[in-house]
C-alpha atoms as a PDB file:
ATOM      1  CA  UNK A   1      83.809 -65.828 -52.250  1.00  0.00           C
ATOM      2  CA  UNK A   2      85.151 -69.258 -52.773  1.00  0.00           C
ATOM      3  CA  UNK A   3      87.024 -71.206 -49.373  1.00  0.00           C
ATOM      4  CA  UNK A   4      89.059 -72.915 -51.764  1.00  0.00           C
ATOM      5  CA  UNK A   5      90.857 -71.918 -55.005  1.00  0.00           C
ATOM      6  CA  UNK A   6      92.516 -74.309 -57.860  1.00  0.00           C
ATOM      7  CA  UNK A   7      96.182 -72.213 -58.193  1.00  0.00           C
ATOM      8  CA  UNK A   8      97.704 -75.217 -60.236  1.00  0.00           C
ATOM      9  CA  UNK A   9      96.398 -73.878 -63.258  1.00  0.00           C
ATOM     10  CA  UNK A  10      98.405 -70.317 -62.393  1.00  0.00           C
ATOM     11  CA  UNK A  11     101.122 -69.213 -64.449  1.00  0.00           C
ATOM     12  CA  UNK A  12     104.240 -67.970 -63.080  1.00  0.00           C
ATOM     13  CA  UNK A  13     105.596 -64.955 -64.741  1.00  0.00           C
ATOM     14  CA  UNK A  14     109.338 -65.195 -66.218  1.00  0.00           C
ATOM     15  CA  UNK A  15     111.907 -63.057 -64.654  1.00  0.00           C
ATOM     16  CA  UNK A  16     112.276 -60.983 -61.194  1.00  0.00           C
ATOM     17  CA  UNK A  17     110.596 -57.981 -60.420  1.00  0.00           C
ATOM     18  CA  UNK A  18     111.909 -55.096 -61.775  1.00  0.00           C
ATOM     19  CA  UNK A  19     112.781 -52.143 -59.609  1.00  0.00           C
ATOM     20  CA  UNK A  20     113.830 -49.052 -59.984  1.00  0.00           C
ATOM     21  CA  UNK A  21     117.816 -49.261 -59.222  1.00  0.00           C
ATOM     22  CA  UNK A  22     117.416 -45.200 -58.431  1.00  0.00           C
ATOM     23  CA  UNK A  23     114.399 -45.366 -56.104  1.00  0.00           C
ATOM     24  CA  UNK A  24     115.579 -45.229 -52.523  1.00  0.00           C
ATOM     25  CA  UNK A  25     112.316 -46.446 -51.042  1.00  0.00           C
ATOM     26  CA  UNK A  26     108.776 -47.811 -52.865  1.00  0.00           C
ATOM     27  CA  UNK A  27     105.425 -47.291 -51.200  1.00  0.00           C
ATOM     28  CA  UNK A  28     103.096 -50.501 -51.340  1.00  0.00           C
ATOM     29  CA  UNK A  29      99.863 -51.682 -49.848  1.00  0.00           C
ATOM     30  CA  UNK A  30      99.764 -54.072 -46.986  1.00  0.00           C
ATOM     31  CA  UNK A  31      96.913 -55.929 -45.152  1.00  0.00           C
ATOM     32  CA  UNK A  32      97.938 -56.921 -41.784  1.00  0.00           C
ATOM     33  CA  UNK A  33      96.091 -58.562 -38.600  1.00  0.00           C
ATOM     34  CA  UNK A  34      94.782 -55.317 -36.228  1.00  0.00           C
ATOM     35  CA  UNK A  35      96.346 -57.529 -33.400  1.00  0.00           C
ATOM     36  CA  UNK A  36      99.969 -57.329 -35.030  1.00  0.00           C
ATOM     37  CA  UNK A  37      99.808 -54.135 -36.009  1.00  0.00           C
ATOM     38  CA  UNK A  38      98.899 -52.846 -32.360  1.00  0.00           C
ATOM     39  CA  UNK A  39     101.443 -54.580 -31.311  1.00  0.00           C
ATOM     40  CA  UNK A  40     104.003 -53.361 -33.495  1.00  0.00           C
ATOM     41  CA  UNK A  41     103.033 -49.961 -32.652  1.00  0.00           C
ATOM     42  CA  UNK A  42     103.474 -50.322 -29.279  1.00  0.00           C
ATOM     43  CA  UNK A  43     106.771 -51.989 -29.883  1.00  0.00           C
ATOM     44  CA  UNK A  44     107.872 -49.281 -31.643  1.00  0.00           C
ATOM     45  CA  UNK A  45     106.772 -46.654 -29.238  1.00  0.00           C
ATOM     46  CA  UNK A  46     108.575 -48.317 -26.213  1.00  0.00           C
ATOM     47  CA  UNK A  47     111.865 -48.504 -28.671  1.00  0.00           C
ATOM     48  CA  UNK A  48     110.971 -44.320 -29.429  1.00  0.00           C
ATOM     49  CA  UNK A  49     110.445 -45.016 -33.998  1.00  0.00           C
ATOM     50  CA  UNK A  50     108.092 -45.121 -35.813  1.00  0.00           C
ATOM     51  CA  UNK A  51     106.332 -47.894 -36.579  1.00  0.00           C
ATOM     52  CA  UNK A  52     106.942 -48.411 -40.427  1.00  0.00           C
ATOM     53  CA  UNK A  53     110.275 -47.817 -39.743  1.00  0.00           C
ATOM     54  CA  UNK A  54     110.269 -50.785 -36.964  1.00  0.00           C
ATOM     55  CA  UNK A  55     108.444 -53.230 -39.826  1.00  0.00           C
ATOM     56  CA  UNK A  56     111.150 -51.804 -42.778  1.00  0.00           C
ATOM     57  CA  UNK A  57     113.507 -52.582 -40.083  1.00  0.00           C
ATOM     58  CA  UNK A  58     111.955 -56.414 -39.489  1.00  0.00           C
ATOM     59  CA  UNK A  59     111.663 -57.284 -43.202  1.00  0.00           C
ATOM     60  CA  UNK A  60     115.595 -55.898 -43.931  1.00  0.00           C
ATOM     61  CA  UNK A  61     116.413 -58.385 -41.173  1.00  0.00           C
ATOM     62  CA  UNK A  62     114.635 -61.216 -42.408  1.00  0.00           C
ATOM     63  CA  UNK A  63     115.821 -60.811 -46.000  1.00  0.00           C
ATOM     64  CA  UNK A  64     119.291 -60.171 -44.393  1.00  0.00           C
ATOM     65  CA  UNK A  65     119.178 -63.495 -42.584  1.00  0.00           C
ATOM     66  CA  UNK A  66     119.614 -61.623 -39.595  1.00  0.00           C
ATOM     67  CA  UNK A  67     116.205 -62.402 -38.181  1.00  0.00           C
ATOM     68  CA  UNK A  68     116.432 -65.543 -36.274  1.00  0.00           C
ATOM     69  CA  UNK A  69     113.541 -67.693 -35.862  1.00  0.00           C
ATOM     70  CA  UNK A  70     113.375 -68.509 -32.192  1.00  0.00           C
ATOM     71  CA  UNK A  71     111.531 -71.901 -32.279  1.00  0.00           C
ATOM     72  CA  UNK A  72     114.781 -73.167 -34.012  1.00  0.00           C
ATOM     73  CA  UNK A  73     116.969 -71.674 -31.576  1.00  0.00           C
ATOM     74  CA  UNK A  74     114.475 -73.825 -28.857  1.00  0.00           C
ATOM     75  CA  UNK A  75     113.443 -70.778 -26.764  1.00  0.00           C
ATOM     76  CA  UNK A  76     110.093 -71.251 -26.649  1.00  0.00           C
ATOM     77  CA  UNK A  77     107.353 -68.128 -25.465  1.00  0.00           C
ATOM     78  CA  UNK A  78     104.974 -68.345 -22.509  1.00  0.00           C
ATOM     79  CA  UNK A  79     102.453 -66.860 -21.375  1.00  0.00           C
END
């Protein structure tokens, strides 16, 4: 597998994705680091949900605007 891949020469498809306006909820495929995912797990154990429904949850807020980025906010993590 290549390290490094030319995407200039990619074409964007025209128009937005189109959705079903009667589906509810859409299964998809996700790849995500076994870190994160352990941790999201145990996050959503301590808060008593399931864990897909804690990650729905996170990318509702974020499209929302709800999700605030704490770096910006200057509280900073340590430890």
């Amino acid at each position: 597998m290549k390290k490094n891949y030319d995407l200039k020469s990619l074409k964007r498809k025209p128009g937005k994705l189109k959705v079903d306006p009667e589906a509810t909820r859409i299964m998809i495929s996700l790849k995500i680091d076994a870190n994160d995912l352990a941790e999201l797990k145990n996050e959503a154990e301590r808060m008593g949900m399931p864990y897909q429904t804690l990650i729905n949850s996170i990318l509702h807020r974020f499209i929302t605007g709800e999700l605030v980025d704490k770096r910006e906010l200057g509280i900073v993590k340590f430890g």
